[in-house]
Each structure stands twice: as structure tokens, then as C-alpha cells.
PDB file of N, CA and C in Angstrom:
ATOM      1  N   UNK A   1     -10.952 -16.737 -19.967  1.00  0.00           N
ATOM      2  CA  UNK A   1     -10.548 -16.919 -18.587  1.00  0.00           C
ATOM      3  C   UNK A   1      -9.179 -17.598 -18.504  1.00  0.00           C
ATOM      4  N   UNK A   2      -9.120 -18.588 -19.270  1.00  0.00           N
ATOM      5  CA  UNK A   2      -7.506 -18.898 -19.435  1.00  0.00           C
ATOM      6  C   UNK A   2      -6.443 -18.306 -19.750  1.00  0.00           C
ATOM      7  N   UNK A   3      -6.642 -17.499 -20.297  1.00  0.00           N
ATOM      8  CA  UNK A   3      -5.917 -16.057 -20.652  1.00  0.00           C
ATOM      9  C   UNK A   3      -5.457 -15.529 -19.530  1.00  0.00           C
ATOM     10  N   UNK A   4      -6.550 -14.936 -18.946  1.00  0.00           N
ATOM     11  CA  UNK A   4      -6.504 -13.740 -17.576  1.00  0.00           C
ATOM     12  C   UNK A   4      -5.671 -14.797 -16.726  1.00  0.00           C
ATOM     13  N   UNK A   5      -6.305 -16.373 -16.478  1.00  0.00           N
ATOM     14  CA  UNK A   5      -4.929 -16.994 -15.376  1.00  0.00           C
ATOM     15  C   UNK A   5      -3.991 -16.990 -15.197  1.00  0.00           C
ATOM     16  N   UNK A   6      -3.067 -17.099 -16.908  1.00  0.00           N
ATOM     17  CA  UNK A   6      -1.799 -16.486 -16.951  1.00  0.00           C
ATOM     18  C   UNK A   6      -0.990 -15.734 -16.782  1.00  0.00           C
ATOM     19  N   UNK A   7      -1.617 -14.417 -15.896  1.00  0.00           N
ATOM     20  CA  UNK A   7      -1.210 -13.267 -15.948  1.00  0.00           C
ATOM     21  C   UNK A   7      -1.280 -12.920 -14.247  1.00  0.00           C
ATOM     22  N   UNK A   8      -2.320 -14.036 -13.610  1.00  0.00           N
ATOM     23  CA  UNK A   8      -2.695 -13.440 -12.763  1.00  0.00           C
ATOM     24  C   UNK A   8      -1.579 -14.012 -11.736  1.00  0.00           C
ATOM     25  N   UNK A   9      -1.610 -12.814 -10.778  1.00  0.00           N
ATOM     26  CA  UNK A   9      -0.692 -13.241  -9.531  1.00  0.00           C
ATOM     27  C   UNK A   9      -1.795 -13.316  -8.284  1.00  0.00           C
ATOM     28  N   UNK A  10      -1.427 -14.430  -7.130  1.00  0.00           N
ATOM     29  CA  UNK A  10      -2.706 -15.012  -6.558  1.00  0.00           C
ATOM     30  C   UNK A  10      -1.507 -15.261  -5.032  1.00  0.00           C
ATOM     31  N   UNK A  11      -0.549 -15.652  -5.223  1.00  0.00           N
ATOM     32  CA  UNK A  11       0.284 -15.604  -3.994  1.00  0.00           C
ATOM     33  C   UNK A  11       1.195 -14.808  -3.482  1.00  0.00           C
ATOM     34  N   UNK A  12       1.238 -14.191  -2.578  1.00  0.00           N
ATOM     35  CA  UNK A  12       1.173 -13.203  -1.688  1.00  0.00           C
ATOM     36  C   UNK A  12       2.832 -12.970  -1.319  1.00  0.00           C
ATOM     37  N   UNK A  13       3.849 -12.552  -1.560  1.00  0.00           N
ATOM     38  CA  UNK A  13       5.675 -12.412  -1.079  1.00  0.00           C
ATOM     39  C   UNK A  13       5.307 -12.491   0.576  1.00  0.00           C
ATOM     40  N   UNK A  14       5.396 -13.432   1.158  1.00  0.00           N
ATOM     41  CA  UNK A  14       5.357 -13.439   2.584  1.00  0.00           C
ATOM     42  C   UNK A  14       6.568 -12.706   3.358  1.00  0.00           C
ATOM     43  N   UNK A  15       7.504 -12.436   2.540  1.00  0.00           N
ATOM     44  CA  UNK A  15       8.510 -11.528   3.149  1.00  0.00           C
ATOM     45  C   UNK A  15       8.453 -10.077   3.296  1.00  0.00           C
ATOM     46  N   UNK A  16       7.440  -9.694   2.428  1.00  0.00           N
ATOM     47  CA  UNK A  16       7.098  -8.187   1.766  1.00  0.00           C
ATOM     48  C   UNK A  16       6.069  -7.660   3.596  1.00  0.00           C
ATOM     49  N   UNK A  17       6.011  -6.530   3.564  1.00  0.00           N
ATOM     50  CA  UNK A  17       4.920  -6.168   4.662  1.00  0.00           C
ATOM     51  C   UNK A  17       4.973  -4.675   4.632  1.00  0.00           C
ATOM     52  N   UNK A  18       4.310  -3.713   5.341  1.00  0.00           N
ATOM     53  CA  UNK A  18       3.749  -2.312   5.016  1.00  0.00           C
ATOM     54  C   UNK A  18       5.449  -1.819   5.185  1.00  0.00           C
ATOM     55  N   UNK A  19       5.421  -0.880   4.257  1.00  0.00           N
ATOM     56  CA  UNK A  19       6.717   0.199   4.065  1.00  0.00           C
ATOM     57  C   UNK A  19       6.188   1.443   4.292  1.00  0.00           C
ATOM     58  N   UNK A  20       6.482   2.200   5.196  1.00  0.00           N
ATOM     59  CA  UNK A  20       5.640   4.063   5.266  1.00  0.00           C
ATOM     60  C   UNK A  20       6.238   4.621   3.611  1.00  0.00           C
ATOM     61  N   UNK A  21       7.796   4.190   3.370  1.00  0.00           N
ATOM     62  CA  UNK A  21       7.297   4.864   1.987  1.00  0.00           C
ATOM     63  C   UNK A  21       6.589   4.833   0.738  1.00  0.00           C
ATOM     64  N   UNK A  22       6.032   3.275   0.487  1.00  0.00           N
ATOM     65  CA  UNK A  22       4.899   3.118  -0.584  1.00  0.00           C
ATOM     66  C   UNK A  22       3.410   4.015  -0.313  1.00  0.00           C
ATOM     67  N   UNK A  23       3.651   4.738  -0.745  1.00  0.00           N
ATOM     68  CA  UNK A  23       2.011   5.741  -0.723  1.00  0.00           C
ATOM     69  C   UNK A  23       1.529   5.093  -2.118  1.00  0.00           C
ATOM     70  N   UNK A  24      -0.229   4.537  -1.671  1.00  0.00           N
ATOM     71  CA  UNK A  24      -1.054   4.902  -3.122  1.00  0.00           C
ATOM     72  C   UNK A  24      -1.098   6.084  -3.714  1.00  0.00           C
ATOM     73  N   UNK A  25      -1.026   6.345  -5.061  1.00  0.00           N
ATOM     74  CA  UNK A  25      -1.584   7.867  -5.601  1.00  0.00           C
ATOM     75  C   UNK A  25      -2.994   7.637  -5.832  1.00  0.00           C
ATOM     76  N   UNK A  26      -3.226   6.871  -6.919  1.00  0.00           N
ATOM     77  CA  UNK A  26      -4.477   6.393  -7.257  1.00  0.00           C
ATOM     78  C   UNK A  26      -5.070   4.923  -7.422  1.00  0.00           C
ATOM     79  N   UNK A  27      -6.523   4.491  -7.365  1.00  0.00           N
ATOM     80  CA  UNK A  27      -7.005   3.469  -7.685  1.00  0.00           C
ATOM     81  C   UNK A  27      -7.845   3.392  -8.446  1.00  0.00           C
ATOM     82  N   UNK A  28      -8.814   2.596  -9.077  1.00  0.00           N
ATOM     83  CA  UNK A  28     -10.233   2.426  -9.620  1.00  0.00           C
ATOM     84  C   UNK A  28     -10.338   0.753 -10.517  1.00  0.00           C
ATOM     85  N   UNK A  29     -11.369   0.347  -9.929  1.00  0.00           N
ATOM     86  CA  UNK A  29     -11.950  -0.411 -10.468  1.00  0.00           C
ATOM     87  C   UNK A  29     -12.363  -0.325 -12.296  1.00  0.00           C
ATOM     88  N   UNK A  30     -11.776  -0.973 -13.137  1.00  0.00           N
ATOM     89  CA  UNK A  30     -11.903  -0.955 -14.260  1.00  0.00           C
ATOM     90  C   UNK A  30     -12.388  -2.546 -15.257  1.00  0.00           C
ATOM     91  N   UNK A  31     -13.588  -2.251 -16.246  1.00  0.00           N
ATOM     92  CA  UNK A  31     -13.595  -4.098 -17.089  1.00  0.00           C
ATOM     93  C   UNK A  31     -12.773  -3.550 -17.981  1.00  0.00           C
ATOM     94  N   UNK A  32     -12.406  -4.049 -18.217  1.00  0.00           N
ATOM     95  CA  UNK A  32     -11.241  -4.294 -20.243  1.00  0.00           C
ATOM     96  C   UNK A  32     -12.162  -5.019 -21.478  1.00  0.00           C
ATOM     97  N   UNK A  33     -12.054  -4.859 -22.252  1.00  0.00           N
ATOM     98  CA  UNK A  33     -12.564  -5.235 -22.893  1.00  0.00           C
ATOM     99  C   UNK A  33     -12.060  -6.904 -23.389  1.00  0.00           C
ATOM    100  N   UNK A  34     -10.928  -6.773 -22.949  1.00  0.00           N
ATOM    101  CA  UNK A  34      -9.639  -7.598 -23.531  1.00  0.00           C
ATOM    102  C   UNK A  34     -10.117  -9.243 -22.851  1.00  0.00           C
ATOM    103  N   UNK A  35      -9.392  -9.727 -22.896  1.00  0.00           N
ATOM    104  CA  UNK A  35      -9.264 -11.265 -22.134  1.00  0.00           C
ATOM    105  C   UNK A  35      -8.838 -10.804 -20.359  1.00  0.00           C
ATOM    106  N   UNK A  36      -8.505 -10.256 -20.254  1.00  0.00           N
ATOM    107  CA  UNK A  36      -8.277  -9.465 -18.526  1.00  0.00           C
ATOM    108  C   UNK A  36      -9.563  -9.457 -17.711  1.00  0.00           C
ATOM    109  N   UNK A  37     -10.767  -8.847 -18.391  1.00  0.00           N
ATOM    110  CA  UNK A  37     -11.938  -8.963 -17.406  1.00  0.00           C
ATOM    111  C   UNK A  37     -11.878  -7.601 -16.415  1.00  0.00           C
ATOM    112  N   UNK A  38     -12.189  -8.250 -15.463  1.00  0.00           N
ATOM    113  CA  UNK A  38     -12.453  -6.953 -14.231  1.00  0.00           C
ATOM    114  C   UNK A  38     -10.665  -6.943 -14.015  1.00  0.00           C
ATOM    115  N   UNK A  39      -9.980  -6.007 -13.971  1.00  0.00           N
ATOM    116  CA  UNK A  39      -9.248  -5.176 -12.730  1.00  0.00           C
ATOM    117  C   UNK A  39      -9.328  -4.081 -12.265  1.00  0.00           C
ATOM    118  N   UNK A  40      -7.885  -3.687 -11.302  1.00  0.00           N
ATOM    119  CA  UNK A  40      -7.945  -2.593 -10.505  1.00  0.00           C
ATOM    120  C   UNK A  40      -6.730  -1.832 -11.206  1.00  0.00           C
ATOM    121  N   UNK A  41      -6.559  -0.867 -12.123  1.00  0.00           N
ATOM    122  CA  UNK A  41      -5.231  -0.257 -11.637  1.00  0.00           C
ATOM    123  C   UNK A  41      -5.186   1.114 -10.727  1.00  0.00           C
ATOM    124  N   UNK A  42      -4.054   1.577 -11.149  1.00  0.00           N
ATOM    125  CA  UNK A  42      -3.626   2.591 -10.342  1.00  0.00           C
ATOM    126  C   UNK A  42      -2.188   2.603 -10.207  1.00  0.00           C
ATOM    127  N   UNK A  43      -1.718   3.644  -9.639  1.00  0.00           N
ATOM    128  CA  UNK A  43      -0.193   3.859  -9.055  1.00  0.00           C
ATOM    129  C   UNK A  43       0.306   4.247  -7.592  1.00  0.00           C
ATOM    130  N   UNK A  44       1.447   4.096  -7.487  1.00  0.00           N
ATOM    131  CA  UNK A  44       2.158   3.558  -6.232  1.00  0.00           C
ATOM    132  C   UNK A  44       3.390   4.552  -6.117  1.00  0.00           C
ATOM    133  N   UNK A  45       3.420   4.973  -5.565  1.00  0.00           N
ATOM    134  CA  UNK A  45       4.836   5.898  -5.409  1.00  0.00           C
ATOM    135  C   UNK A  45       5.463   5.797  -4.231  1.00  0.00           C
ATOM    136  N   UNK A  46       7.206   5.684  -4.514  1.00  0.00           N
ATOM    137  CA  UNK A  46       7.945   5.685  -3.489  1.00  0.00           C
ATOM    138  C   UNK A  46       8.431   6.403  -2.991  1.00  0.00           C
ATOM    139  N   UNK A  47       8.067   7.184  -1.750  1.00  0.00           N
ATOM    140  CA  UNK A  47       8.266   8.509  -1.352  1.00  0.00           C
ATOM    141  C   UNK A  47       9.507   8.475  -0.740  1.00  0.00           C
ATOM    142  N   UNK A  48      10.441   7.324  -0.346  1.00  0.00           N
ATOM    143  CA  UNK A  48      11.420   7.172   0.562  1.00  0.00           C
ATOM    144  C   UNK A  48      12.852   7.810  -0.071  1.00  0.00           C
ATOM    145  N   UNK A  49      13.916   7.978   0.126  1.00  0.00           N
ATOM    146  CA  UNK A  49      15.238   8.503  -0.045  1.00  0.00           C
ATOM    147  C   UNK A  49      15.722   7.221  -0.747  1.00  0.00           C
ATOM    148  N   UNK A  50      15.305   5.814  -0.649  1.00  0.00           N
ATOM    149  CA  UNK A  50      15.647   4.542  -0.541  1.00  0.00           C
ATOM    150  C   UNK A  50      14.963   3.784  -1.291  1.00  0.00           C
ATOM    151  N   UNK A  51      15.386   2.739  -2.157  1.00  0.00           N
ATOM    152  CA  UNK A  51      14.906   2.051  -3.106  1.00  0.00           C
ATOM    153  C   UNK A  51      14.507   0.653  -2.479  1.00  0.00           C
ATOM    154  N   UNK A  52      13.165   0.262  -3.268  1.00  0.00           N
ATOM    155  CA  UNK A  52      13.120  -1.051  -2.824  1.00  0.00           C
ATOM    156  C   UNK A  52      13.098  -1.715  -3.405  1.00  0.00           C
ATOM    157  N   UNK A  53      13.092  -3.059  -2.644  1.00  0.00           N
ATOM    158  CA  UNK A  53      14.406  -4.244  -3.897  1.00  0.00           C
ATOM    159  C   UNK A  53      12.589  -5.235  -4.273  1.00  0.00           C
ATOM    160  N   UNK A  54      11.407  -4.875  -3.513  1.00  0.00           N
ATOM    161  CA  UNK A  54      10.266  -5.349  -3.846  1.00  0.00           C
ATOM    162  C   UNK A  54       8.851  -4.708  -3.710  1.00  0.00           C
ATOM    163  N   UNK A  55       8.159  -4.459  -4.473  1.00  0.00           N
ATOM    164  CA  UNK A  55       6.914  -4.158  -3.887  1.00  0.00           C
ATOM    165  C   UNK A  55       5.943  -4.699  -4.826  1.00  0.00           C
ATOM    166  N   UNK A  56       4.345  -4.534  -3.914  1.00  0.00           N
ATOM    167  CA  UNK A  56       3.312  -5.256  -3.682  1.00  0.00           C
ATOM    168  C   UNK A  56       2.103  -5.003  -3.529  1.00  0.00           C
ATOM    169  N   UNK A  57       1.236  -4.664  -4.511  1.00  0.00           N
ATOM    170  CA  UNK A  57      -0.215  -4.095  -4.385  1.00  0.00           C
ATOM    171  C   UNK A  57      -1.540  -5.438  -4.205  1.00  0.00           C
ATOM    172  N   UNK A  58      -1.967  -5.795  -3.098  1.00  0.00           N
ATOM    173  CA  UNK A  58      -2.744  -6.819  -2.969  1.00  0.00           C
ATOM    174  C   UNK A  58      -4.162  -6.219  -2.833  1.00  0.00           C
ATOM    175  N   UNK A  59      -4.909  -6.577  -3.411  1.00  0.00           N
ATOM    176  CA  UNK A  59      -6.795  -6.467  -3.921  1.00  0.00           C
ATOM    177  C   UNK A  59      -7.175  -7.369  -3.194  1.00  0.00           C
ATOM    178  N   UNK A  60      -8.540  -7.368  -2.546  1.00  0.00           N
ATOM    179  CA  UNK A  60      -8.976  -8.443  -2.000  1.00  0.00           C
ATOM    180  C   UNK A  60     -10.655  -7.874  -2.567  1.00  0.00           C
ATOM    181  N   UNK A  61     -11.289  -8.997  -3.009  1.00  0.00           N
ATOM    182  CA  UNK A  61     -13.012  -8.362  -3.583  1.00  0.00           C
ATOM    183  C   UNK A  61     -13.682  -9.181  -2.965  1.00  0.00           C
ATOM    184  N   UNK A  62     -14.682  -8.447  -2.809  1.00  0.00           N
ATOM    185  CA  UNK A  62     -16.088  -9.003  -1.680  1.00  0.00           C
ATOM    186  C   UNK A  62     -17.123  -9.061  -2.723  1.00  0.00           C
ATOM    187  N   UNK A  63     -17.920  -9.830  -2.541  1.00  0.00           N
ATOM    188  CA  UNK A  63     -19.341  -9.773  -2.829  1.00  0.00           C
ATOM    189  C   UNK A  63     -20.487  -8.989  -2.222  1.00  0.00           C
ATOM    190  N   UNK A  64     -21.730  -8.650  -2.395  1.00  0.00           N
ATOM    191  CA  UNK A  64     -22.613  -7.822  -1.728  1.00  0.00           C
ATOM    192  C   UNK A  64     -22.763  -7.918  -0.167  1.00  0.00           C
ATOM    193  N   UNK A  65     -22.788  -9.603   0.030  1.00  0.00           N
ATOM    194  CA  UNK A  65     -23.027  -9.447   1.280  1.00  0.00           C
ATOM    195  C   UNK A  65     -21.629  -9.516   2.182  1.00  0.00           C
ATOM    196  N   UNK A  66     -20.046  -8.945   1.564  1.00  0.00           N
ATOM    197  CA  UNK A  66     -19.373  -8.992   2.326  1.00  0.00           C
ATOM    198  C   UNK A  66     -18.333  -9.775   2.318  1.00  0.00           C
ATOM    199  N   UNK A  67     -18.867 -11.205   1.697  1.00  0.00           N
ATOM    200  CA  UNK A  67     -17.916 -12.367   1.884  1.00  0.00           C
ATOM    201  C   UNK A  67     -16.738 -11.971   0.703  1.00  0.00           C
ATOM    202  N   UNK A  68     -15.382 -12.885   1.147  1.00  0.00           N
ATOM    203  CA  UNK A  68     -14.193 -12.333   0.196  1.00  0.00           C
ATOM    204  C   UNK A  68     -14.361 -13.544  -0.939  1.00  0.00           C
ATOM    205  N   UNK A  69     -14.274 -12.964  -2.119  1.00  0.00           N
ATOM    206  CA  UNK A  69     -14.338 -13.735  -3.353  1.00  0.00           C
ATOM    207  C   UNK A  69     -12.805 -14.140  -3.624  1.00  0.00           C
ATOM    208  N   UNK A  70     -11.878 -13.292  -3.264  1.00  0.00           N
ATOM    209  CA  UNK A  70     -10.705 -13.289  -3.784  1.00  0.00           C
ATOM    210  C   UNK A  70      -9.309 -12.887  -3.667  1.00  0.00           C
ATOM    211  N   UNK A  71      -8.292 -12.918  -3.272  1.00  0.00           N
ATOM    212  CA  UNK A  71      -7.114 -12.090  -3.388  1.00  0.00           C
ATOM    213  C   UNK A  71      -5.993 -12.300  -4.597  1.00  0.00           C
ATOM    214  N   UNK A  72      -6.162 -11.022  -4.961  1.00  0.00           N
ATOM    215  CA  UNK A  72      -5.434 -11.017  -6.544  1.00  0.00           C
ATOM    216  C   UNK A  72      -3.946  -9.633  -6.146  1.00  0.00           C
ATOM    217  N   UNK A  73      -2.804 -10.171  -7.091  1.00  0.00           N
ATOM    218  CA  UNK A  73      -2.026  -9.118  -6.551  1.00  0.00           C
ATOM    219  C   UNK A  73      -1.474  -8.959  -7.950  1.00  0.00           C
ATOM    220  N   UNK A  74      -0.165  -7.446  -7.893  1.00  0.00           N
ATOM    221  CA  UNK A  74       0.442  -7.144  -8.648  1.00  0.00           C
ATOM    222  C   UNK A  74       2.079  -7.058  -8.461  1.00  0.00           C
ATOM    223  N   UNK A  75       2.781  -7.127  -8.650  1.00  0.00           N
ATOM    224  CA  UNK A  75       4.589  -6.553  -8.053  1.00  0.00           C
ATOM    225  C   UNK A  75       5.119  -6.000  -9.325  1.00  0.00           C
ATOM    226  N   UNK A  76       6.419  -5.560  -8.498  1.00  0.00           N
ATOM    227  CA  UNK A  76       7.261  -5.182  -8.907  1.00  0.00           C
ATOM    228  C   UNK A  76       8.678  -5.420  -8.629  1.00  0.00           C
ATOM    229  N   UNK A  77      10.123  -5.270  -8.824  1.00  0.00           N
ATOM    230  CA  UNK A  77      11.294  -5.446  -8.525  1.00  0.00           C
ATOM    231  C   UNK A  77      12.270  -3.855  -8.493  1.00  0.00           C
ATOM    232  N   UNK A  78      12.580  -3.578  -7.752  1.00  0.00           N
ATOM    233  CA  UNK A  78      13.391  -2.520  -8.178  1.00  0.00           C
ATOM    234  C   UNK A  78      13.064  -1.215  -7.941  1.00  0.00           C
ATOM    235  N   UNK A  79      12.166  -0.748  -7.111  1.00  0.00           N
ATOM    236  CA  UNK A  79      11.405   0.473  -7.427  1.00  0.00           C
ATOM    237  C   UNK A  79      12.297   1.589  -6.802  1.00  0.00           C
ATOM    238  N   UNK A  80      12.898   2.022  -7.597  1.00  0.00           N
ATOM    239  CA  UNK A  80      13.801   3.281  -6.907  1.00  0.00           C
ATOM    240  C   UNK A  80      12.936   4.177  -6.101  1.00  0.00           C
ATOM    241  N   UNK A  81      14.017   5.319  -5.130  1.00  0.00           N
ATOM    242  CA  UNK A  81      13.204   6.480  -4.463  1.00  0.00           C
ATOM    243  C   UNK A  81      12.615   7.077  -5.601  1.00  0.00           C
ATOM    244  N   UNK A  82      11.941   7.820  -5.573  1.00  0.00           N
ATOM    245  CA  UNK A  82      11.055   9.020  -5.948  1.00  0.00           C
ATOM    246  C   UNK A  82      10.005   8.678  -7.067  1.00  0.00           C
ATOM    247  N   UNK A  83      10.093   7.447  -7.396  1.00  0.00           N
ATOM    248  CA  UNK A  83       9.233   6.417  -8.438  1.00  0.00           C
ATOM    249  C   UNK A  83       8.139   6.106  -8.050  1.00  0.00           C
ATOM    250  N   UNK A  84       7.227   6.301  -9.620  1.00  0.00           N
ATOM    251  CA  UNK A  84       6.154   6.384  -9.703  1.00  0.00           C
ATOM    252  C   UNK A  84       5.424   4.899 -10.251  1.00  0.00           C
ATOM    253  N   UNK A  85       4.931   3.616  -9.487  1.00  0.00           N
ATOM    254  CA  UNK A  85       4.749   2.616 -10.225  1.00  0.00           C
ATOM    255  C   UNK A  85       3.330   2.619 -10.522  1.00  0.00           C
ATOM    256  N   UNK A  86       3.223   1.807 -11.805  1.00  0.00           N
ATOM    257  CA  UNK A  86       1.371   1.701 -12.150  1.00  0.00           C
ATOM    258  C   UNK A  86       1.267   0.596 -12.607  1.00  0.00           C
ATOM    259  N   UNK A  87       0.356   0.089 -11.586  1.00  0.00           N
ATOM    260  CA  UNK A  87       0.085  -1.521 -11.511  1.00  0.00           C
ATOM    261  C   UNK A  87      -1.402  -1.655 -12.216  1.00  0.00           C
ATOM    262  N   UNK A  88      -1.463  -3.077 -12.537  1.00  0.00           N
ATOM    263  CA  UNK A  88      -2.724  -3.367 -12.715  1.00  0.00           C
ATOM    264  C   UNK A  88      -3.178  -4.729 -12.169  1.00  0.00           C
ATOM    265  N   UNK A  89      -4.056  -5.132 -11.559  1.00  0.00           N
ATOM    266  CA  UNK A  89      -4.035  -6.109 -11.029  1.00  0.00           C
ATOM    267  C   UNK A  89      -5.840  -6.700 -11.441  1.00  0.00           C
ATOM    268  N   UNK A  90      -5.017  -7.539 -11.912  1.00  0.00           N
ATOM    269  CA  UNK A  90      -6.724  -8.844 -13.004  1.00  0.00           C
ATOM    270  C   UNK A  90      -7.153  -9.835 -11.725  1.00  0.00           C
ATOM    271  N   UNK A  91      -8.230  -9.668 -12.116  1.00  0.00           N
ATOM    272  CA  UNK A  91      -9.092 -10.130 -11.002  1.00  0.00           C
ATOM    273  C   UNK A  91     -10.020 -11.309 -11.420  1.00  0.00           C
ATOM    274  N   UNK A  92      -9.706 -12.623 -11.150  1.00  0.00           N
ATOM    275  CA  UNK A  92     -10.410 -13.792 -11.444  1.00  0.00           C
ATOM    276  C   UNK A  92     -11.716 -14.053 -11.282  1.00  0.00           C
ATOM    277  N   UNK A  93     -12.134 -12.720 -11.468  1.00  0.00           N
ATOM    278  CA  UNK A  93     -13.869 -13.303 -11.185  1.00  0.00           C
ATOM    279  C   UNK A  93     -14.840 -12.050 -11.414  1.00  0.00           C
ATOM    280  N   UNK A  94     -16.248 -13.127 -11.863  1.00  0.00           N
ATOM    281  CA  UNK A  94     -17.300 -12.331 -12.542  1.00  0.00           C
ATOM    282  C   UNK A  94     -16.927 -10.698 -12.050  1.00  0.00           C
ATOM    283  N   UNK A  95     -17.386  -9.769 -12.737  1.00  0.00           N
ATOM    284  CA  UNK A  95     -17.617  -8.354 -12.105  1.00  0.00           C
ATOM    285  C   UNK A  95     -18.818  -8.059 -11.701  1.00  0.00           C
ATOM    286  N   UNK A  96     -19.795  -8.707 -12.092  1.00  0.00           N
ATOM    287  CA  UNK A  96     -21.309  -8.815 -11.601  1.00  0.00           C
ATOM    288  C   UNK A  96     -21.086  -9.517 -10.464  1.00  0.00           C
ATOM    289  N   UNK A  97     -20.349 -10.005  -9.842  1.00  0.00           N
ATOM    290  CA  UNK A  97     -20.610 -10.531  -8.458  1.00  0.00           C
ATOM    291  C   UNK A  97     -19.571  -9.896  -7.166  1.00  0.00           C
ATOM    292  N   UNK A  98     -19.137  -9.042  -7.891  1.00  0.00           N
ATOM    293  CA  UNK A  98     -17.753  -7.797  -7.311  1.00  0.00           C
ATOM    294  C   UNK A  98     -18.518  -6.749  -6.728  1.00  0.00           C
ATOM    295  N   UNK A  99     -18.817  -6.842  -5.430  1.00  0.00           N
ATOM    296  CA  UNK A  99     -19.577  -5.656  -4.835  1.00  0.00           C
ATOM    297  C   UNK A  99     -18.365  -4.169  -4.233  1.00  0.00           C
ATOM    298  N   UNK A 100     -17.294  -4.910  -4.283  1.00  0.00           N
ATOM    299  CA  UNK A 100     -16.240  -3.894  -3.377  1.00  0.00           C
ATOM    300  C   UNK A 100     -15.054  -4.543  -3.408  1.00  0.00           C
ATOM    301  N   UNK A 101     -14.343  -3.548  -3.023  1.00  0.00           N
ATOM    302  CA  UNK A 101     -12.549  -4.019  -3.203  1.00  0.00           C
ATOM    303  C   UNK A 101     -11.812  -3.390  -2.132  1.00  0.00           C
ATOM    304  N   UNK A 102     -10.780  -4.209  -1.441  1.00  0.00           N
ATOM    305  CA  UNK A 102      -9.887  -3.341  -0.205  1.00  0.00           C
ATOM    306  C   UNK A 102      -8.665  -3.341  -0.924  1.00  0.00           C
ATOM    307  N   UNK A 103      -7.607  -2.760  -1.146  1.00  0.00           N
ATOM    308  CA  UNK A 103      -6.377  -2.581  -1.654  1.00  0.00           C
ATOM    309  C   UNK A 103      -5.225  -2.204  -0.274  1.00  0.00           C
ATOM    310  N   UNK A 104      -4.192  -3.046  -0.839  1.00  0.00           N
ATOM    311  CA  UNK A 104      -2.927  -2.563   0.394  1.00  0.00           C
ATOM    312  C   UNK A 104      -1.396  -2.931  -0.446  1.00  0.00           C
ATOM    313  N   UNK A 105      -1.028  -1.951   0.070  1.00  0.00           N
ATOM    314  CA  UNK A 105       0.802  -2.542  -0.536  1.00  0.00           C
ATOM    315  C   UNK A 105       1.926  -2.239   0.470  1.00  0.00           C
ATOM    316  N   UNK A 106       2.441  -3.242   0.442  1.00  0.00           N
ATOM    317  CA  UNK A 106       3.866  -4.042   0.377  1.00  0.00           C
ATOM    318  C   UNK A 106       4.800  -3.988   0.045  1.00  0.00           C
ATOM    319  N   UNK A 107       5.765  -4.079   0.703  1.00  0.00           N
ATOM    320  CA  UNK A 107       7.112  -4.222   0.264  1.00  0.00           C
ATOM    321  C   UNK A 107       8.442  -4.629   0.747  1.00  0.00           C
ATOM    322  N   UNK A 108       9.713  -4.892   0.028  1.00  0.00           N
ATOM    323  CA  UNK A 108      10.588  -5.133   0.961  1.00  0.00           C
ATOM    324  C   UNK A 108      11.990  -4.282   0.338  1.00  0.00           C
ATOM    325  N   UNK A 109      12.055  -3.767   1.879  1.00  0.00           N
ATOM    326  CA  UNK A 109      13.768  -2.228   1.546  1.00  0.00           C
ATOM    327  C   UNK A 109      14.696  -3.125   0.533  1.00  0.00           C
ATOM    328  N   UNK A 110      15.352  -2.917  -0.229  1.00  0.00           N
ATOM    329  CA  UNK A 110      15.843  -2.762  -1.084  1.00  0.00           C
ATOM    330  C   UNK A 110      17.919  -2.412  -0.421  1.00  0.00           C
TER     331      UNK A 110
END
């Protein structure tokens, strides 16, 4: 678990906020075998003409009955137009107590 802390990103670019050109491509819930534990990856593509100077994939995981266990994130710097990013984002907590996950990304024009 000390491992995975090091890696993990937990605070949020308050400057960053929805961009129409960050489209998700894909997601999924994945364990590692590794010191990482539960994450999410997937990829992010920038559909815009226009590069951005930030972006931002934020996870938030619930437990069964709903309540939020967590918000875990991933970034990036630089993401040119037509780029394809693949994030992974480690998630601080049991996976046996991970009933569900909401995902959203972020960013800021470039």
C-alpha cells in the first residue's frame, strides 16, 4: 500500500473543467498483480484541431450501498490534437469493497 501511495494522484487541477474535445475511447476496471492493487485504465483522445496544455481523468468508487469511498485521478501535460492518451489511475482501496466507479475528464486549452 505504500507503494501504490506514491503514485497515486488524489487532488483534483481546480483549473482543469469539461473540454468537448477530450472524448473517452475506453475504460475498465482492472487488479494488477503488482503493488498498484485495483485500477482503472483506459484512453482519452483529443478530438480538437487544438492542443491542450492539461488534461484529467478523475475516478470516483462507491461501495455497494452507494457511498463514495474515493476520488483517485490521472493527468497529463501536453496532449496535442488528434492524440491518443492511456491513463491508468490506482485506486487506494480494497477491491472487495469497490462496488462501482464514475469516471470524467478534464482539462485545460493549451
Amino acid at each position: 500500500m505504500v507503494a501504490a501511495e506514491a503514485v497515486v494522484q488524489q487532488n483534483p487541477n481546480e483549473d482543469a473543467s469539461s473540454v468537448d474535445s477530450l472524448k473517452l475511447d475506453s475504460h475498465e476496471f482492472v487488479i494488477k498483480d503488482s503493488y498498484k492493487g485495483p485500477t482503472v485504465q483506459g484512453t482519452a483522445i483529443n478530438t480538437g484541431k487544438n492542443s491542450l496544455s492539461y488534461a484529467e481523468v478523475r475516478v470516483r468508487v462507491y461501495d455497494d450501498t452507494g457511498a463514495q469511498l474515493g476520488l483517485y485521478l490521472d493527468s497529463t501535460n501536453d496532449l496535442s490534437a488528434g492524440i491518443t492518451w492511456q491513463f491508468e489511475v490506482v485506486l487506494l482501496t480494497s477491491a472487495s469493497k469497490i462496488a462501482s466507479y464514475d469516471i470524467a475528464l478534464v482539462g485545460i486549452p493549451g
